[in-house]
C-alpha atoms as a PDB file:
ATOM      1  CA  UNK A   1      -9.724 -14.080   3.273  1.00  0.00           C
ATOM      2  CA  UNK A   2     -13.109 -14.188   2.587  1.00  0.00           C
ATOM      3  CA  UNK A   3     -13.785 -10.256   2.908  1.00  0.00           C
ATOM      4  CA  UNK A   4     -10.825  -9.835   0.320  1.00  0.00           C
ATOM      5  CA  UNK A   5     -12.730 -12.132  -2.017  1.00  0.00           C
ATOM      6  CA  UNK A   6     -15.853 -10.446  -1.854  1.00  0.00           C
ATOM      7  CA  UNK A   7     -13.608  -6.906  -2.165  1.00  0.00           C
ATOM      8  CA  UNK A   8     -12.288  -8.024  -4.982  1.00  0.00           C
ATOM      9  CA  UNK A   9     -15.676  -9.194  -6.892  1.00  0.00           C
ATOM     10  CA  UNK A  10     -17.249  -6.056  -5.464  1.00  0.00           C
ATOM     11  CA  UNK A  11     -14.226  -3.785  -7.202  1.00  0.00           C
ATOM     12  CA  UNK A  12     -14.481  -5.677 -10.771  1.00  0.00           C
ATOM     13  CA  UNK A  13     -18.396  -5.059 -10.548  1.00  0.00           C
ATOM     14  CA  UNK A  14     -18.006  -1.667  -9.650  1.00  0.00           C
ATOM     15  CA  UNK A  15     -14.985  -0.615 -11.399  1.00  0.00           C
ATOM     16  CA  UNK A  16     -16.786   0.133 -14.206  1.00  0.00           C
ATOM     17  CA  UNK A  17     -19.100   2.796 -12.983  1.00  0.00           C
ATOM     18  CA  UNK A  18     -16.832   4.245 -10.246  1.00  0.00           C
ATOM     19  CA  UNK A  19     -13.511   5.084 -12.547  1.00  0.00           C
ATOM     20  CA  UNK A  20     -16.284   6.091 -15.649  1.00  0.00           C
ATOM     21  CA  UNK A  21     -17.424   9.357 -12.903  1.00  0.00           C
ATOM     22  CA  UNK A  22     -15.558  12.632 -13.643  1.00  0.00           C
ATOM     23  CA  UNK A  23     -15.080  13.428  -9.963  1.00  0.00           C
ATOM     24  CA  UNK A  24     -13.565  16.582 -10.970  1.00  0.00           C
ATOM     25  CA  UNK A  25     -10.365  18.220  -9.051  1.00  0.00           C
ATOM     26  CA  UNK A  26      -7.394  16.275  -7.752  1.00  0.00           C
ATOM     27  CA  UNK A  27      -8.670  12.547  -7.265  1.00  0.00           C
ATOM     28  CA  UNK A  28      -6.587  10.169  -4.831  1.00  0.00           C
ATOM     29  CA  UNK A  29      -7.540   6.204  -3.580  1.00  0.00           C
ATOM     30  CA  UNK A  30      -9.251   6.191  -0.108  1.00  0.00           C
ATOM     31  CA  UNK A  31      -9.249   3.241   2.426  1.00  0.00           C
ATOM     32  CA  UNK A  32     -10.711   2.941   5.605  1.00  0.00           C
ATOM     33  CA  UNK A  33     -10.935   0.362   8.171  1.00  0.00           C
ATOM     34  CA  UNK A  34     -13.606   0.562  10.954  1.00  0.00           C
ATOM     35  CA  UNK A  35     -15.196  -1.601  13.469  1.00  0.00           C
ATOM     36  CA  UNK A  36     -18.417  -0.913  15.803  1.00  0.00           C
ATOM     37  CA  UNK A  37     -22.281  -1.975  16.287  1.00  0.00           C
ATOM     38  CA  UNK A  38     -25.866  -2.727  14.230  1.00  0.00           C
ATOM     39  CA  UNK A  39     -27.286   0.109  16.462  1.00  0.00           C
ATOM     40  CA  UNK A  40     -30.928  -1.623  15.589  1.00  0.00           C
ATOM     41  CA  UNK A  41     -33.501  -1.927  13.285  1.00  0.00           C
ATOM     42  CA  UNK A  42     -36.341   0.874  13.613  1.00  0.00           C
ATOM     43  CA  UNK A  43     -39.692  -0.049  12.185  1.00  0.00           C
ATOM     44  CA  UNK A  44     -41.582   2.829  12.830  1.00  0.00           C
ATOM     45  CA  UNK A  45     -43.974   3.129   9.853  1.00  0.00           C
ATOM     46  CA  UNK A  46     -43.881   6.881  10.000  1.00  0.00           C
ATOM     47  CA  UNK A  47     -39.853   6.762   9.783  1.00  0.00           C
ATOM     48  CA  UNK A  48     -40.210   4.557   7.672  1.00  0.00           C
ATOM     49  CA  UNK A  49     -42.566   6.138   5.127  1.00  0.00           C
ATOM     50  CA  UNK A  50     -40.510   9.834   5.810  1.00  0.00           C
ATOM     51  CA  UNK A  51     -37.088   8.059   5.067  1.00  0.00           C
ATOM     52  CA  UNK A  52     -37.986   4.902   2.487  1.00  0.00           C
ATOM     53  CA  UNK A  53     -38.572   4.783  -1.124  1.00  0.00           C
ATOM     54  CA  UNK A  54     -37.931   1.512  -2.383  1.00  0.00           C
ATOM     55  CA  UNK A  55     -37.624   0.242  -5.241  1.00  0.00           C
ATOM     56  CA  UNK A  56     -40.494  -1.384  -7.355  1.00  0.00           C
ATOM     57  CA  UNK A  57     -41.463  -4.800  -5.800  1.00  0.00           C
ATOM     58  CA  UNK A  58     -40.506  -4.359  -2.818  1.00  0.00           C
ATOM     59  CA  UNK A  59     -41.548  -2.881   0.236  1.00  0.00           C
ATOM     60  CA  UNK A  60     -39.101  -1.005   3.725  1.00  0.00           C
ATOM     61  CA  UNK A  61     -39.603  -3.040   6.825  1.00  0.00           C
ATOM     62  CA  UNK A  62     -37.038  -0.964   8.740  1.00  0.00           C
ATOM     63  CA  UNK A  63     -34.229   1.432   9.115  1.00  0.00           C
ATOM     64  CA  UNK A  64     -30.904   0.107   9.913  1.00  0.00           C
ATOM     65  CA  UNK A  65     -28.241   2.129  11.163  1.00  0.00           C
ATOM     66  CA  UNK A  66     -24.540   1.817  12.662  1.00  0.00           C
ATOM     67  CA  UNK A  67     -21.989   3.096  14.274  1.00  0.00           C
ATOM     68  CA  UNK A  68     -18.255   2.672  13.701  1.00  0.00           C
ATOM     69  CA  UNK A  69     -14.684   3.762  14.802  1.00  0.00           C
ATOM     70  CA  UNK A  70     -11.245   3.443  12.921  1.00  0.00           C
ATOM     71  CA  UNK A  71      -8.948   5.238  10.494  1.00  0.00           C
ATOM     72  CA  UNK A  72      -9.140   6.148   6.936  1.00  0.00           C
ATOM     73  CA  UNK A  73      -6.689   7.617   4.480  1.00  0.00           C
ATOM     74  CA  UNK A  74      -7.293  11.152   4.064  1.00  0.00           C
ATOM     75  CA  UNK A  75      -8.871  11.101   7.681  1.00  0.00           C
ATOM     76  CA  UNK A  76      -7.290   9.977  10.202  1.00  0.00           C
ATOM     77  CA  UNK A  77      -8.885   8.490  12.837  1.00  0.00           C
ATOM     78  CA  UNK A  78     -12.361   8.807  11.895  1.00  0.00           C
ATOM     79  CA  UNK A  79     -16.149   8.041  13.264  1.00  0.00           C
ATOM     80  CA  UNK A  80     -18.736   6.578  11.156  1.00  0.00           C
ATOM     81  CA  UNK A  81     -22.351   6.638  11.375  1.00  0.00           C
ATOM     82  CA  UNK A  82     -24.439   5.071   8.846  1.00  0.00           C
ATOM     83  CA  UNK A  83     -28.211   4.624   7.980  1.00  0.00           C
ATOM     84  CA  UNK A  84     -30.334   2.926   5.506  1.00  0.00           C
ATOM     85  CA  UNK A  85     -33.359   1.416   4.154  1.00  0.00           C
ATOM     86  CA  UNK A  86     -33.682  -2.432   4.596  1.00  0.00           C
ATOM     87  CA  UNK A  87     -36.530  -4.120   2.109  1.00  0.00           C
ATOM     88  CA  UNK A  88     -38.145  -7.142   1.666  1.00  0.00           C
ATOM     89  CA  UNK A  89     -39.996  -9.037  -0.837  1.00  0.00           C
ATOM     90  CA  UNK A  90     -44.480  -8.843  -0.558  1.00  0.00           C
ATOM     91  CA  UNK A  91     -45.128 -12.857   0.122  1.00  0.00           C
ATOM     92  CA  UNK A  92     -41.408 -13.701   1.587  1.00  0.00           C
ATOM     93  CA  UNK A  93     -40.146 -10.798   3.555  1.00  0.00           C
ATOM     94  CA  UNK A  94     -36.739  -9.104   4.596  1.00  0.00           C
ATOM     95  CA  UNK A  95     -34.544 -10.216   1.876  1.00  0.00           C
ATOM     96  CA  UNK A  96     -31.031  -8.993   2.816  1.00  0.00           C
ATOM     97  CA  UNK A  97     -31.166  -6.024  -0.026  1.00  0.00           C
ATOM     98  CA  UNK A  98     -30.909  -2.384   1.128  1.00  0.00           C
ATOM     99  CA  UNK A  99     -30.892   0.700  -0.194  1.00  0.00           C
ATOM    100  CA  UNK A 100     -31.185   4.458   0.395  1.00  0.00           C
ATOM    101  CA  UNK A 101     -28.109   5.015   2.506  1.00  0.00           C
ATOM    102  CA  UNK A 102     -26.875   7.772   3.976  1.00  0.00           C
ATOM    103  CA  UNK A 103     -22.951   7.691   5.771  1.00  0.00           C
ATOM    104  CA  UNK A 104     -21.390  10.819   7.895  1.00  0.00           C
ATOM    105  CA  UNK A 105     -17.916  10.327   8.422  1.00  0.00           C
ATOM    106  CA  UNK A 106     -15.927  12.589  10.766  1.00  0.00           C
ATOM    107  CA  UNK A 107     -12.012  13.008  10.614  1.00  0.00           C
ATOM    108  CA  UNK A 108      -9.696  13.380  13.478  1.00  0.00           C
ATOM    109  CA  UNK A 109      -9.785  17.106  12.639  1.00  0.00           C
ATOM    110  CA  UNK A 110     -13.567  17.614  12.255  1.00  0.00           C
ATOM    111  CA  UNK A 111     -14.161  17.646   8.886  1.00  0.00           C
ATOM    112  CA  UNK A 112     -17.071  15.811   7.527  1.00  0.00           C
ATOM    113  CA  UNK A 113     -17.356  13.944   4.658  1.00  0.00           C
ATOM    114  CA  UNK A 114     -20.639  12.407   3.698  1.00  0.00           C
ATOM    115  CA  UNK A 115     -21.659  10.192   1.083  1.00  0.00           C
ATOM    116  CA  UNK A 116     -24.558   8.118  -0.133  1.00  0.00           C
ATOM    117  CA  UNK A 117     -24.824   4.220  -0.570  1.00  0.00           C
ATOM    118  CA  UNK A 118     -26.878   2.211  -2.554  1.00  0.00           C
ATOM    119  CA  UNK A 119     -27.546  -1.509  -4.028  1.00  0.00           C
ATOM    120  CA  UNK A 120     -26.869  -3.029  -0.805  1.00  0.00           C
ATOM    121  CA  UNK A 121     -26.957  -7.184  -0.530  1.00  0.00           C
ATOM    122  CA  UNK A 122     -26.395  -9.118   2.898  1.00  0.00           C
ATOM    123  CA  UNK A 123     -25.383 -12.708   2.726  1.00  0.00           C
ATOM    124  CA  UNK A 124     -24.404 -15.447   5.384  1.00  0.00           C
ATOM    125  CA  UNK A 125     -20.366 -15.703   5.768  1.00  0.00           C
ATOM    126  CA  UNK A 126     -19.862 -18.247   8.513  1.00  0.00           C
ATOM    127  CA  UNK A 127     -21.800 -16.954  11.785  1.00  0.00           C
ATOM    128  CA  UNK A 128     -22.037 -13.687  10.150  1.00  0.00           C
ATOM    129  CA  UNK A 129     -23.786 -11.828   8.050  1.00  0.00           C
ATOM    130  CA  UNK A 130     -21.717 -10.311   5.285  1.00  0.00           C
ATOM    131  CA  UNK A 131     -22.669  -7.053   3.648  1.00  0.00           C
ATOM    132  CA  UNK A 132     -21.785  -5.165   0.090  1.00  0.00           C
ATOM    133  CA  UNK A 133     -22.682  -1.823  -1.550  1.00  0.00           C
ATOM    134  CA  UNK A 134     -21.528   0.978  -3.609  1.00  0.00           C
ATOM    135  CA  UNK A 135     -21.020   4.134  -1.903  1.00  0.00           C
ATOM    136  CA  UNK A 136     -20.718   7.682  -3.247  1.00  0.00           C
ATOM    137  CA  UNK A 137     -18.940  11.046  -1.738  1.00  0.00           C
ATOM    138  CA  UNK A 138     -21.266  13.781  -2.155  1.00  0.00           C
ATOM    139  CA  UNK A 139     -21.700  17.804  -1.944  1.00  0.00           C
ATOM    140  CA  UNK A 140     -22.490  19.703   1.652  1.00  0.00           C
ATOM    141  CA  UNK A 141     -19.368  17.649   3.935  1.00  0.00           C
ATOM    142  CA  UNK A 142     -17.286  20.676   5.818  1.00  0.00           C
ATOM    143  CA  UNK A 143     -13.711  21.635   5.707  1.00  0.00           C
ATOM    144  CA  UNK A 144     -11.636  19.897   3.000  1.00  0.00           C
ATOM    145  CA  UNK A 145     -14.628  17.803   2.208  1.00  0.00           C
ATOM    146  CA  UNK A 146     -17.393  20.391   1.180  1.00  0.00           C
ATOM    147  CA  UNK A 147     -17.358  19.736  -2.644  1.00  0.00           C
ATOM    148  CA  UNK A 148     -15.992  16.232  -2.200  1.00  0.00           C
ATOM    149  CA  UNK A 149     -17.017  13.300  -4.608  1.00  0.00           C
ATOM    150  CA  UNK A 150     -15.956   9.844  -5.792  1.00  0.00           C
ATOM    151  CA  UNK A 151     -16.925   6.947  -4.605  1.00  0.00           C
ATOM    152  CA  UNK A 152     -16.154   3.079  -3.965  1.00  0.00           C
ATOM    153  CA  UNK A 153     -17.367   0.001  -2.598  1.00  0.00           C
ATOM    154  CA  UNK A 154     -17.779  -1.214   1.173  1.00  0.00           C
ATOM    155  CA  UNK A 155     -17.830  -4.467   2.578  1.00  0.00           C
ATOM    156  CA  UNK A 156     -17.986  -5.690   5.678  1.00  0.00           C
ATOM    157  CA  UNK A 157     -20.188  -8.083   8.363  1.00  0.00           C
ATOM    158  CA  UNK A 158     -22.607  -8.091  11.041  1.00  0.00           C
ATOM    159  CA  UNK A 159     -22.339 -10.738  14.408  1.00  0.00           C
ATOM    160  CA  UNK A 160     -25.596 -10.634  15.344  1.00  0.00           C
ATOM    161  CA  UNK A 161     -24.790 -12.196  18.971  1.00  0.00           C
ATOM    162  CA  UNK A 162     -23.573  -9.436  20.177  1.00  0.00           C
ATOM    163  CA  UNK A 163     -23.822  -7.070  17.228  1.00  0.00           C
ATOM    164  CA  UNK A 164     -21.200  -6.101  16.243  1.00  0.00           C
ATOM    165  CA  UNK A 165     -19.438  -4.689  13.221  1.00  0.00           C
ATOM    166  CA  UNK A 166     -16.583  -4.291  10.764  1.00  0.00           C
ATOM    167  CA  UNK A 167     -16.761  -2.055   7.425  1.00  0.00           C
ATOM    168  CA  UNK A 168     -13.638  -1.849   4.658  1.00  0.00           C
ATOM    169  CA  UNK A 169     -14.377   0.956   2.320  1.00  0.00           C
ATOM    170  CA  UNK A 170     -12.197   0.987  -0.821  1.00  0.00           C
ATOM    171  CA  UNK A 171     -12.287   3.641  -3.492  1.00  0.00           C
ATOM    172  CA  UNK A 172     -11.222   7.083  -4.625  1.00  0.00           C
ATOM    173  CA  UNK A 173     -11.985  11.174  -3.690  1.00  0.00           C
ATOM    174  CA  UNK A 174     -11.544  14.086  -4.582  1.00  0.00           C
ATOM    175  CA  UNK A 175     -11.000  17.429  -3.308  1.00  0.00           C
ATOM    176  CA  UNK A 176     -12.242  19.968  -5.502  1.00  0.00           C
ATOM    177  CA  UNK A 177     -12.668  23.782  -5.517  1.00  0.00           C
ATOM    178  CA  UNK A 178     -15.837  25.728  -6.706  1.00  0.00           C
END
Protein backbone atom coordinates (compact mmCIF):
# COMPACT_ATOMS: atom_id res chain seq x y z
CA UNK A 1 0.00 0.00 0.00
CA UNK A 2 2.42 2.31 0.85
CA UNK A 3 4.60 1.97 -2.49
CA UNK A 4 1.21 2.64 -4.42
CA UNK A 5 0.88 5.84 -2.43
CA UNK A 6 4.13 7.11 -3.07
CA UNK A 7 3.50 5.86 -7.03
CA UNK A 8 0.77 7.72 -7.15
CA UNK A 9 2.26 11.20 -5.67
CA UNK A 10 5.35 10.44 -7.72
CA UNK A 11 2.99 10.16 -11.13
CA UNK A 12 0.92 13.54 -10.31
CA UNK A 13 4.45 15.27 -9.73
CA UNK A 14 5.80 13.95 -12.71
CA UNK A 15 2.97 13.80 -15.00
CA UNK A 16 3.49 17.03 -15.97
CA UNK A 17 6.92 16.88 -17.44
CA UNK A 18 6.82 13.24 -18.64
CA UNK A 19 3.42 13.43 -20.97
CA UNK A 20 4.71 17.39 -21.99
CA UNK A 21 8.07 15.27 -23.91
CA UNK A 22 7.46 14.61 -27.65
CA UNK A 23 8.98 11.14 -27.49
CA UNK A 24 8.50 10.90 -31.09
CA UNK A 25 7.35 7.46 -32.95
CA UNK A 26 4.75 5.05 -31.63
CA UNK A 27 4.60 5.67 -27.71
CA UNK A 28 3.06 2.79 -25.42
CA UNK A 29 2.89 2.62 -21.17
CA UNK A 30 5.80 0.52 -19.71
CA UNK A 31 5.79 -1.34 -16.30
CA UNK A 32 8.26 -3.29 -14.73
CA UNK A 33 8.59 -5.10 -11.59
CA UNK A 34 12.06 -6.15 -10.26
CA UNK A 35 13.64 -7.26 -7.13
CA UNK A 36 17.55 -7.70 -6.22
CA UNK A 37 20.51 -6.04 -4.04
CA UNK A 38 22.26 -2.38 -2.92
CA UNK A 39 25.46 -3.87 -4.52
CA UNK A 40 27.40 -1.10 -2.16
CA UNK A 41 28.37 2.21 -1.80
CA UNK A 42 31.90 3.08 -3.50
CA UNK A 43 33.66 6.09 -2.12
CA UNK A 44 36.57 6.20 -4.06
CA UNK A 45 37.33 9.93 -4.50
CA UNK A 46 38.74 9.36 -7.94
CA UNK A 47 35.31 7.51 -9.01
CA UNK A 48 33.85 9.73 -7.46
CA UNK A 49 35.26 12.94 -8.97
CA UNK A 50 35.27 10.92 -12.75
CA UNK A 51 31.48 10.01 -12.28
CA UNK A 52 29.90 13.00 -9.84
CA UNK A 53 28.75 16.40 -10.57
CA UNK A 54 26.44 17.50 -8.09
CA UNK A 55 24.46 19.92 -7.80
CA UNK A 56 25.26 23.36 -6.10
CA UNK A 57 25.44 22.88 -2.25
CA UNK A 58 26.13 19.79 -2.10
CA UNK A 59 28.88 17.55 -2.32
CA UNK A 60 29.11 13.13 -3.75
CA UNK A 61 30.11 10.95 -0.88
CA UNK A 62 29.64 7.79 -2.97
CA UNK A 63 28.42 5.79 -5.85
CA UNK A 64 25.55 3.56 -5.33
CA UNK A 65 24.69 0.93 -7.58
CA UNK A 66 22.20 -2.19 -7.90
CA UNK A 67 21.31 -5.00 -9.34
CA UNK A 68 17.85 -6.36 -10.15
CA UNK A 69 15.83 -9.23 -11.83
CA UNK A 70 12.08 -9.33 -13.02
CA UNK A 71 9.83 -8.61 -15.98
CA UNK A 72 8.77 -5.56 -17.75
CA UNK A 73 6.25 -4.86 -20.46
CA UNK A 74 7.90 -4.57 -23.66
CA UNK A 75 10.75 -6.86 -22.17
CA UNK A 76 10.14 -9.70 -20.88
CA UNK A 77 12.03 -10.99 -18.34
CA UNK A 78 14.57 -8.45 -17.93
CA UNK A 79 17.97 -7.62 -15.79
CA UNK A 80 18.61 -4.35 -14.31
CA UNK A 81 21.68 -2.71 -13.30
CA UNK A 82 21.69 0.68 -11.99
CA UNK A 83 24.22 3.38 -10.77
CA UNK A 84 24.22 6.75 -9.31
CA UNK A 85 25.53 9.60 -7.45
CA UNK A 86 24.53 9.79 -3.70
CA UNK A 87 25.13 13.54 -2.05
CA UNK A 88 25.11 15.06 1.05
CA UNK A 89 24.81 18.33 2.62
CA UNK A 90 28.67 20.35 3.76
CA UNK A 91 27.98 20.52 7.82
CA UNK A 92 25.26 17.47 7.97
CA UNK A 93 26.19 14.84 5.50
CA UNK A 94 24.50 12.04 3.28
CA UNK A 95 21.10 13.37 2.94
CA UNK A 96 19.11 10.66 1.10
CA UNK A 97 19.10 12.85 -2.38
CA UNK A 98 20.77 11.34 -5.48
CA UNK A 99 21.35 12.14 -8.69
CA UNK A 100 23.26 11.39 -11.90
CA UNK A 101 21.89 7.97 -12.68
CA UNK A 102 22.56 5.79 -15.15
CA UNK A 103 20.12 2.28 -15.66
CA UNK A 104 20.95 -0.66 -18.38
CA UNK A 105 18.16 -2.82 -18.75
CA UNK A 106 18.42 -6.08 -20.73
CA UNK A 107 15.32 -7.97 -22.24
CA UNK A 108 14.82 -11.64 -22.43
CA UNK A 109 15.93 -11.27 -26.07
CA UNK A 110 19.05 -9.08 -25.59
CA UNK A 111 18.07 -5.90 -26.39
CA UNK A 112 19.16 -3.06 -24.27
CA UNK A 113 17.43 -0.27 -23.27
CA UNK A 114 19.11 2.38 -21.22
CA UNK A 115 17.96 5.37 -19.62
CA UNK A 116 19.01 8.10 -17.25
CA UNK A 117 17.56 9.02 -13.71
CA UNK A 118 17.61 11.97 -11.84
CA UNK A 119 16.10 13.96 -8.65
CA UNK A 120 16.39 11.02 -6.54
CA UNK A 121 15.01 11.27 -2.62
CA UNK A 122 15.32 8.25 -0.05
CA UNK A 123 13.06 8.26 2.93
CA UNK A 124 12.39 5.78 5.92
CA UNK A 125 9.16 3.43 5.14
CA UNK A 126 8.99 1.10 8.10
CA UNK A 127 12.49 -0.86 8.36
CA UNK A 128 13.20 0.32 4.96
CA UNK A 129 14.41 2.81 3.16
CA UNK A 130 12.09 3.96 0.42
CA UNK A 131 13.38 5.50 -2.77
CA UNK A 132 11.82 7.90 -5.74
CA UNK A 133 13.10 9.40 -9.02
CA UNK A 134 12.32 10.29 -12.49
CA UNK A 135 13.84 8.24 -15.06
CA UNK A 136 14.35 8.86 -18.78
CA UNK A 137 14.83 6.31 -21.95
CA UNK A 138 17.58 7.56 -23.93
CA UNK A 139 19.55 7.17 -27.45
CA UNK A 140 22.48 4.30 -27.98
CA UNK A 141 20.16 0.98 -26.32
CA UNK A 142 20.42 -2.01 -29.16
CA UNK A 143 17.82 -3.82 -31.07
CA UNK A 144 14.29 -2.38 -30.80
CA UNK A 145 15.59 0.04 -28.26
CA UNK A 146 18.38 2.05 -30.16
CA UNK A 147 16.43 5.37 -30.63
CA UNK A 148 14.18 4.67 -27.66
CA UNK A 149 12.86 7.55 -25.35
CA UNK A 150 10.17 8.39 -22.79
CA UNK A 151 10.38 8.17 -19.53
CA UNK A 152 8.57 7.64 -16.01
CA UNK A 153 8.99 7.41 -12.46
CA UNK A 154 10.52 4.52 -10.18
CA UNK A 155 9.95 3.69 -6.79
CA UNK A 156 10.97 1.25 -4.76
CA UNK A 157 13.03 0.32 -1.20
CA UNK A 158 16.17 -0.74 0.22
CA UNK A 159 16.43 -3.48 3.52
CA UNK A 160 19.53 -2.64 4.58
CA UNK A 161 19.87 -5.99 6.81
CA UNK A 162 20.45 -7.93 4.26
CA UNK A 163 20.26 -5.53 1.34
CA UNK A 164 18.05 -6.12 -0.55
CA UNK A 165 15.83 -4.57 -3.18
CA UNK A 166 12.57 -3.96 -5.02
CA UNK A 167 12.10 -1.25 -7.96
CA UNK A 168 8.42 -0.49 -9.78
CA UNK A 169 9.07 1.59 -12.80
CA UNK A 170 5.92 3.17 -14.31
CA UNK A 171 5.83 5.22 -17.47
CA UNK A 172 5.77 5.28 -21.24
CA UNK A 173 8.35 4.44 -24.53
CA UNK A 174 8.70 4.67 -27.58
CA UNK A 175 10.08 2.96 -30.45
CA UNK A 176 11.09 5.19 -33.06
CA UNK A 177 12.87 5.02 -36.45
CA UNK A 178 15.68 7.44 -37.69
Amino acid sequence: MFLRIILILGLTFFSSDLLAKDVGGKTVPIAGVFSGYLLGFNDDADLIALRCNPPEGKFAWAVTSFEAWGTMSHLGDSHVYAEHCSYGTPGTGPDGTYGEGEITTTADNGDVLLGTYTDGISFPAGELIGFMDHFTFIDGGTGRFTFASGGGVEIGTVNFDDFSATLQMTGVIAYKKK
